[in-house]
N, C-alpha and C. Protein backbone atom coordinates (compact mmCIF):
# COMPACT_ATOMS: atom_id res chain seq x y z
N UNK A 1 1.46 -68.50 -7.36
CA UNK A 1 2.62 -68.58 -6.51
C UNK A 1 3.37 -69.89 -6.78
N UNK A 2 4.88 -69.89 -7.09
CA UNK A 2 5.42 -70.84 -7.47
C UNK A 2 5.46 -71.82 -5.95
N UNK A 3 5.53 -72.99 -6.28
CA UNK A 3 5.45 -74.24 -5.09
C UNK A 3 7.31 -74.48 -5.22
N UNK A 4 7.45 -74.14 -3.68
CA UNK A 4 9.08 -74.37 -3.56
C UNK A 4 9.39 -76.30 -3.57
N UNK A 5 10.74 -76.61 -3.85
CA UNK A 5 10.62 -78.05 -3.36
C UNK A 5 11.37 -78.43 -2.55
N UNK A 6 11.08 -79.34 -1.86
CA UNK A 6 11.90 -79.47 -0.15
C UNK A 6 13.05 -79.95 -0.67
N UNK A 7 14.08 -78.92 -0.54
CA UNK A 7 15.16 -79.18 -1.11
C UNK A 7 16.00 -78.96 0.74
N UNK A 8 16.86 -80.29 0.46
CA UNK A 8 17.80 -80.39 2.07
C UNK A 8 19.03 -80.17 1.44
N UNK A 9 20.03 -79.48 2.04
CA UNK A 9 21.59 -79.35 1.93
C UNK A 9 22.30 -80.81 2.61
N UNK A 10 23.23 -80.97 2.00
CA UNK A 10 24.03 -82.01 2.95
C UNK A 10 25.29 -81.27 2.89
N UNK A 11 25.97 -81.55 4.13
CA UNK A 11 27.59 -80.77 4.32
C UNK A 11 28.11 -82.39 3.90
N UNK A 12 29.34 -82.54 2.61
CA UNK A 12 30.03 -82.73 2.48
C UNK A 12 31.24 -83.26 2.78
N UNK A 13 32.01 -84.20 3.52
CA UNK A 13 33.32 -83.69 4.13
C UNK A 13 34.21 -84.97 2.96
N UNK A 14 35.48 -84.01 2.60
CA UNK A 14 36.02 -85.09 1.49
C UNK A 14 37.49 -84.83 2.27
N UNK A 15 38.01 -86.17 2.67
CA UNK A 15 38.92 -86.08 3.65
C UNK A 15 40.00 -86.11 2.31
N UNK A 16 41.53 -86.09 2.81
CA UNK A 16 42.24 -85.88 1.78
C UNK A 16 42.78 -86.96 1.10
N UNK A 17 42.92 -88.34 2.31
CA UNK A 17 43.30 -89.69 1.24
C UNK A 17 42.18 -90.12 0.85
N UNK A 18 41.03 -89.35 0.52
CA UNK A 18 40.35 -90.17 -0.13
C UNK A 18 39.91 -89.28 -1.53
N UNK A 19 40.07 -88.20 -1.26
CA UNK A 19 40.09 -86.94 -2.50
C UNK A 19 41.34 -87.02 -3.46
N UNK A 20 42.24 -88.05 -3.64
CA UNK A 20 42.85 -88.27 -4.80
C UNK A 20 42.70 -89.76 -5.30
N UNK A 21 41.55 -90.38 -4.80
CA UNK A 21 40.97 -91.25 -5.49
C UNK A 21 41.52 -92.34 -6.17
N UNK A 22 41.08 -93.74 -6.32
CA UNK A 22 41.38 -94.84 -6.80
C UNK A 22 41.61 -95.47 -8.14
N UNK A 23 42.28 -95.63 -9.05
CA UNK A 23 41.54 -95.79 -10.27
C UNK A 23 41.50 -97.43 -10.72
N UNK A 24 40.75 -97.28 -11.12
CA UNK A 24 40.14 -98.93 -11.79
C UNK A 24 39.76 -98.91 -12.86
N UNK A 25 39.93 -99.85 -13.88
CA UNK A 25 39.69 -100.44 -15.04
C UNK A 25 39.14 -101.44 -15.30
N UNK A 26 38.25 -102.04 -14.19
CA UNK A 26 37.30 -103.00 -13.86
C UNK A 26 36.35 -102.97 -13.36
N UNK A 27 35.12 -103.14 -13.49
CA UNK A 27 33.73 -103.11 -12.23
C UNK A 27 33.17 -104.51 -12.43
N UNK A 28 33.48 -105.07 -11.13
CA UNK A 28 32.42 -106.39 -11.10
C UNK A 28 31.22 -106.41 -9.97
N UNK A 29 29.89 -106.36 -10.78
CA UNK A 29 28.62 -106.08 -9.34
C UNK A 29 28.07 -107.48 -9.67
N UNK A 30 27.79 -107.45 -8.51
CA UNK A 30 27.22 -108.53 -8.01
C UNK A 30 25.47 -107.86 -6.82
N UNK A 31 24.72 -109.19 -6.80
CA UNK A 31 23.48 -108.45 -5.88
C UNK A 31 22.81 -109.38 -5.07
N UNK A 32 22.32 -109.35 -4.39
CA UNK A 32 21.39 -110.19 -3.58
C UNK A 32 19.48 -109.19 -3.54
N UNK A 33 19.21 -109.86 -3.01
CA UNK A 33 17.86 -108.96 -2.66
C UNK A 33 18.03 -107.88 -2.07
N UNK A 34 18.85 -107.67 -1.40
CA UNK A 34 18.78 -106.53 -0.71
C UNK A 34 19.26 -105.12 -0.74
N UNK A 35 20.83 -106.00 -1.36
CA UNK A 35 21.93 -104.99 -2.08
C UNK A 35 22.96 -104.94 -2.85
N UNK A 36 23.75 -104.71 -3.88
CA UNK A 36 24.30 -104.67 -4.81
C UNK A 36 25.34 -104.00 -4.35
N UNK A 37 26.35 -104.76 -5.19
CA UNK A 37 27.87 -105.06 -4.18
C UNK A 37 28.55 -104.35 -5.80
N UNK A 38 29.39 -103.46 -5.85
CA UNK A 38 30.26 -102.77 -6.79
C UNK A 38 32.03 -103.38 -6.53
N UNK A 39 32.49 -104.30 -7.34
CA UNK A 39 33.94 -104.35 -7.03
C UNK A 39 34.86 -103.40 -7.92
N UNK A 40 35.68 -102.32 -7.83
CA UNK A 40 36.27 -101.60 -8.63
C UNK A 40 37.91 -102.43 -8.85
N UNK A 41 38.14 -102.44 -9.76
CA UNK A 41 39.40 -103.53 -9.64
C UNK A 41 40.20 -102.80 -11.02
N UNK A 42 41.74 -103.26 -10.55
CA UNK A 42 42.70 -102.24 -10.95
C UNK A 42 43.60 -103.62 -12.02
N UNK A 43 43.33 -103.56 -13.23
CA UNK A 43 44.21 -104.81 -14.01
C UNK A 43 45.15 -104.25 -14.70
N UNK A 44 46.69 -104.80 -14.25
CA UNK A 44 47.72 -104.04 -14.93
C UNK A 44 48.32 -105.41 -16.34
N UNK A 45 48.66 -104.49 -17.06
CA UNK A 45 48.96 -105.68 -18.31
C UNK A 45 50.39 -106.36 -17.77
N UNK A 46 50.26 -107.80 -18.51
CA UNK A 46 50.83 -108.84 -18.06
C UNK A 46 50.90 -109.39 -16.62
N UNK A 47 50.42 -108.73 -15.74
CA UNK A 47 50.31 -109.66 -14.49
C UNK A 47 49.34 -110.60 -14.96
N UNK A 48 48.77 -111.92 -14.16
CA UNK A 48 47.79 -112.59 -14.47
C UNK A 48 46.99 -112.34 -13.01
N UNK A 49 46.99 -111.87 -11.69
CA UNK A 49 46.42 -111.59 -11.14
C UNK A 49 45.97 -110.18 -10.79
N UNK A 50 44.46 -109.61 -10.50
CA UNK A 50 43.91 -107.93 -10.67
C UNK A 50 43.77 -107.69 -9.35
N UNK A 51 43.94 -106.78 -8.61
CA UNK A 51 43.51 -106.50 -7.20
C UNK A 51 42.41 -105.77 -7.29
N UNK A 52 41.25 -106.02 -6.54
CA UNK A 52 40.19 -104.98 -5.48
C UNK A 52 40.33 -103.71 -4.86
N UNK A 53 40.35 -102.97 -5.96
CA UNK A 53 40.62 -101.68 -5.17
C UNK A 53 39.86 -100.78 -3.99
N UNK A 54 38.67 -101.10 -4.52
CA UNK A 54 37.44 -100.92 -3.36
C UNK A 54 36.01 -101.40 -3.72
N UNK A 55 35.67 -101.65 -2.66
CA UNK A 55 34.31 -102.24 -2.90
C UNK A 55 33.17 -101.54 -2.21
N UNK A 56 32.10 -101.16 -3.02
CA UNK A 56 31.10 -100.51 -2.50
C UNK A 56 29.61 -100.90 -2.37
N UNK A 57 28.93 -100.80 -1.71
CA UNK A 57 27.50 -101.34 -1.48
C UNK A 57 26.51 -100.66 -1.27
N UNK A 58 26.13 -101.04 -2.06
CA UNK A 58 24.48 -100.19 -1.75
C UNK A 58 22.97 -100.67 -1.84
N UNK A 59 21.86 -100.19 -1.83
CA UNK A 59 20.57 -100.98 -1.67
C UNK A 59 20.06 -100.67 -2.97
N UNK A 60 19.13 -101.27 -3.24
CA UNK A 60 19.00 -101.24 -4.90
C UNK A 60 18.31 -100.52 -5.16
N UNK A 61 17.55 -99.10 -4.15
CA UNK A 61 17.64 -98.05 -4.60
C UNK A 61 18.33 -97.12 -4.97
N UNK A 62 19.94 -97.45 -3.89
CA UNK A 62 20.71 -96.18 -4.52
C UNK A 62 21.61 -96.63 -5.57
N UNK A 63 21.65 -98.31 -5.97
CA UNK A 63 22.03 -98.62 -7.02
C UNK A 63 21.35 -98.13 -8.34
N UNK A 64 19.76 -97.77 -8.31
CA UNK A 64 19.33 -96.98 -9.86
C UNK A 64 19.55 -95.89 -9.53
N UNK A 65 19.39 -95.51 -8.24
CA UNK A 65 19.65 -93.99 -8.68
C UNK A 65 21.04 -93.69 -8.96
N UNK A 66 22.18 -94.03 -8.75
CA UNK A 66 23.53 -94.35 -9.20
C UNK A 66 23.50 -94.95 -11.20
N UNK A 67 22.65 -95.58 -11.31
CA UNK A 67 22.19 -95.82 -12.35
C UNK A 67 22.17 -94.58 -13.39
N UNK A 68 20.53 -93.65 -12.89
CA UNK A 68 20.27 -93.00 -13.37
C UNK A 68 21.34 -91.41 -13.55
N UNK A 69 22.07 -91.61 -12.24
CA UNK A 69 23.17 -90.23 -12.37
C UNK A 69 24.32 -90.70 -13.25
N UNK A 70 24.84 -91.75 -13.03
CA UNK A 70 25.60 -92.22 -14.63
C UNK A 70 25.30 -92.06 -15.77
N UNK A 71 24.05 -92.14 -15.92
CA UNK A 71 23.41 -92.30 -17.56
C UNK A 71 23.36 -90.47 -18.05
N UNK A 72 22.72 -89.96 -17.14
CA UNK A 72 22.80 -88.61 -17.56
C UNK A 72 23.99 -87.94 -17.70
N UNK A 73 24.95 -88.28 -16.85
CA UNK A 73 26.54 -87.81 -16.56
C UNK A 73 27.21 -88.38 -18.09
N UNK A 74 27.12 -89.36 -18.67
CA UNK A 74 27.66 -89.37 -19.88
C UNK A 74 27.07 -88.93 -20.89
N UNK A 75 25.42 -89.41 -21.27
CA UNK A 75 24.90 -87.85 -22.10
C UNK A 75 25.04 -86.01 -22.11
N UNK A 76 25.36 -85.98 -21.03
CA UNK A 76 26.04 -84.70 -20.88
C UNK A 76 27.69 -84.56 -21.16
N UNK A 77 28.02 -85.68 -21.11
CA UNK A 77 29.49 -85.78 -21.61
C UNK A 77 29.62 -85.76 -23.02
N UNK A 78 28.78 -86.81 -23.23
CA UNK A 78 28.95 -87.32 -25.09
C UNK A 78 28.66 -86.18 -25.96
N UNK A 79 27.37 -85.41 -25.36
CA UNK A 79 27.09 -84.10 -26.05
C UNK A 79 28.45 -83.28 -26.33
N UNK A 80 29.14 -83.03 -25.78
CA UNK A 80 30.43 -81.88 -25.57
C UNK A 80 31.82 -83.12 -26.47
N UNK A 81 31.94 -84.13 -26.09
CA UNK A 81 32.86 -84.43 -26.20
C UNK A 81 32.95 -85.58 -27.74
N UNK A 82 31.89 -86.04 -27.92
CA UNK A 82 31.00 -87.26 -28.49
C UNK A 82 31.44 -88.76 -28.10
N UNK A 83 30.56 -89.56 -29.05
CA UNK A 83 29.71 -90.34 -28.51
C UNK A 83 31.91 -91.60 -27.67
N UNK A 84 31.33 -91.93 -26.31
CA UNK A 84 32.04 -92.88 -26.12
C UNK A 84 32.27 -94.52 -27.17
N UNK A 85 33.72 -94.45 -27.33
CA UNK A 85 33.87 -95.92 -27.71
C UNK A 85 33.84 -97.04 -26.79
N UNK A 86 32.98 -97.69 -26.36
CA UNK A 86 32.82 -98.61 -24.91
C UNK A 86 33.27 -100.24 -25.86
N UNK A 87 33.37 -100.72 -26.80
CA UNK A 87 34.00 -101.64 -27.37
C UNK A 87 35.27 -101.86 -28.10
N UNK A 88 36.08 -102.01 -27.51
CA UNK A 88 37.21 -102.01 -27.97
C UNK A 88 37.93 -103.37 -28.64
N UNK A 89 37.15 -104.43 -28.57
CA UNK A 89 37.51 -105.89 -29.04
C UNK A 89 38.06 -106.75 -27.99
N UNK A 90 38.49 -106.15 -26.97
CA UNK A 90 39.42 -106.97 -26.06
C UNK A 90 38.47 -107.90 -25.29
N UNK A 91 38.33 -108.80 -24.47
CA UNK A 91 37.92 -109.87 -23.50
C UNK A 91 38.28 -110.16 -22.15
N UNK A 92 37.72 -110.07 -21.07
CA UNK A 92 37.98 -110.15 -20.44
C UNK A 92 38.15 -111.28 -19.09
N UNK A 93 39.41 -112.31 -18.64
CA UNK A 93 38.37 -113.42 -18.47
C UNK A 93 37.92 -113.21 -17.57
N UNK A 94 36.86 -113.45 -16.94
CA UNK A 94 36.76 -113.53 -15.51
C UNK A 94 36.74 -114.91 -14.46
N UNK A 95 37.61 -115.00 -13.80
CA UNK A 95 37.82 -115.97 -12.82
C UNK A 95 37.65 -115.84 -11.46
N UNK A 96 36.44 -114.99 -11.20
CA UNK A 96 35.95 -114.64 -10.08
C UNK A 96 35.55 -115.91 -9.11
N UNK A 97 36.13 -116.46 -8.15
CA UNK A 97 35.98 -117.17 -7.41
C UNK A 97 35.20 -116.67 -5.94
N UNK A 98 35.02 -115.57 -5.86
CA UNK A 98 33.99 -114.86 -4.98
C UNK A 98 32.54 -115.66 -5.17
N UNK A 99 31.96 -115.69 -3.74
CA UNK A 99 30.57 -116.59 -4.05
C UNK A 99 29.30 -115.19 -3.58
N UNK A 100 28.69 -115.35 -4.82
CA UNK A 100 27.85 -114.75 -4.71
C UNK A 100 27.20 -114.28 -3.98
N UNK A 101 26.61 -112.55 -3.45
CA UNK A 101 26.33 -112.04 -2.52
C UNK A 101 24.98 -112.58 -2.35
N UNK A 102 25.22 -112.79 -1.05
CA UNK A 102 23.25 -113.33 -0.57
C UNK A 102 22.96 -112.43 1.01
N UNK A 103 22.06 -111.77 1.22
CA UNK A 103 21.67 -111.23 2.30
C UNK A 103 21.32 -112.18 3.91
């Protein structure tokens, strides 16, 4: 007899300003012991200042497991599409004057 696995549903709710989504061309994480801080940040060419588009937090479990659903989400991409170019030569500076997350 096959062994079922406790599988739970979650209901969903994706309100509508938030279902056309943010876009960013930046991620700056940062962590403390406890939890790991995601900054998504939006850099448009020639300004010299980037805005914070949103910032997200989580505990550094659901930071690997966020980890681990990324990693598979682009091997399943790269397969179909191939392999991403993630180096492009450019630099980025960073002048993050934010002080480091501490719990």
């Amino acid at each position: 007899m096959e062994e079922k696995k406790n599988e739970q549903t979650i209901n969903i709710d994706l309100p509508a300003e938030v279902a056309d989504g943010i876009y960013s061309n930046l991620a700056m994480i940062t962590h403390s012991p406890s939890e790991f801080i995601v900054d998504f940040i939006r850099m448009m060419p020639g300004l010299p200042k980037a805005k914070v588009q949103s910032r997200i937090i989580l505990t550094p479990q659901h930071a690997k497991r966020l980890l681990r659903a990324l990693t598979d989400n682009i091997e399943r991409y790269e397969s179909v599409h191939g392999r991403i170019k993630d180096d492009d030569g450019t630099t980025i500076p960073y002048n993050n004057m934010s002080p480091l997350a501490e719990a």
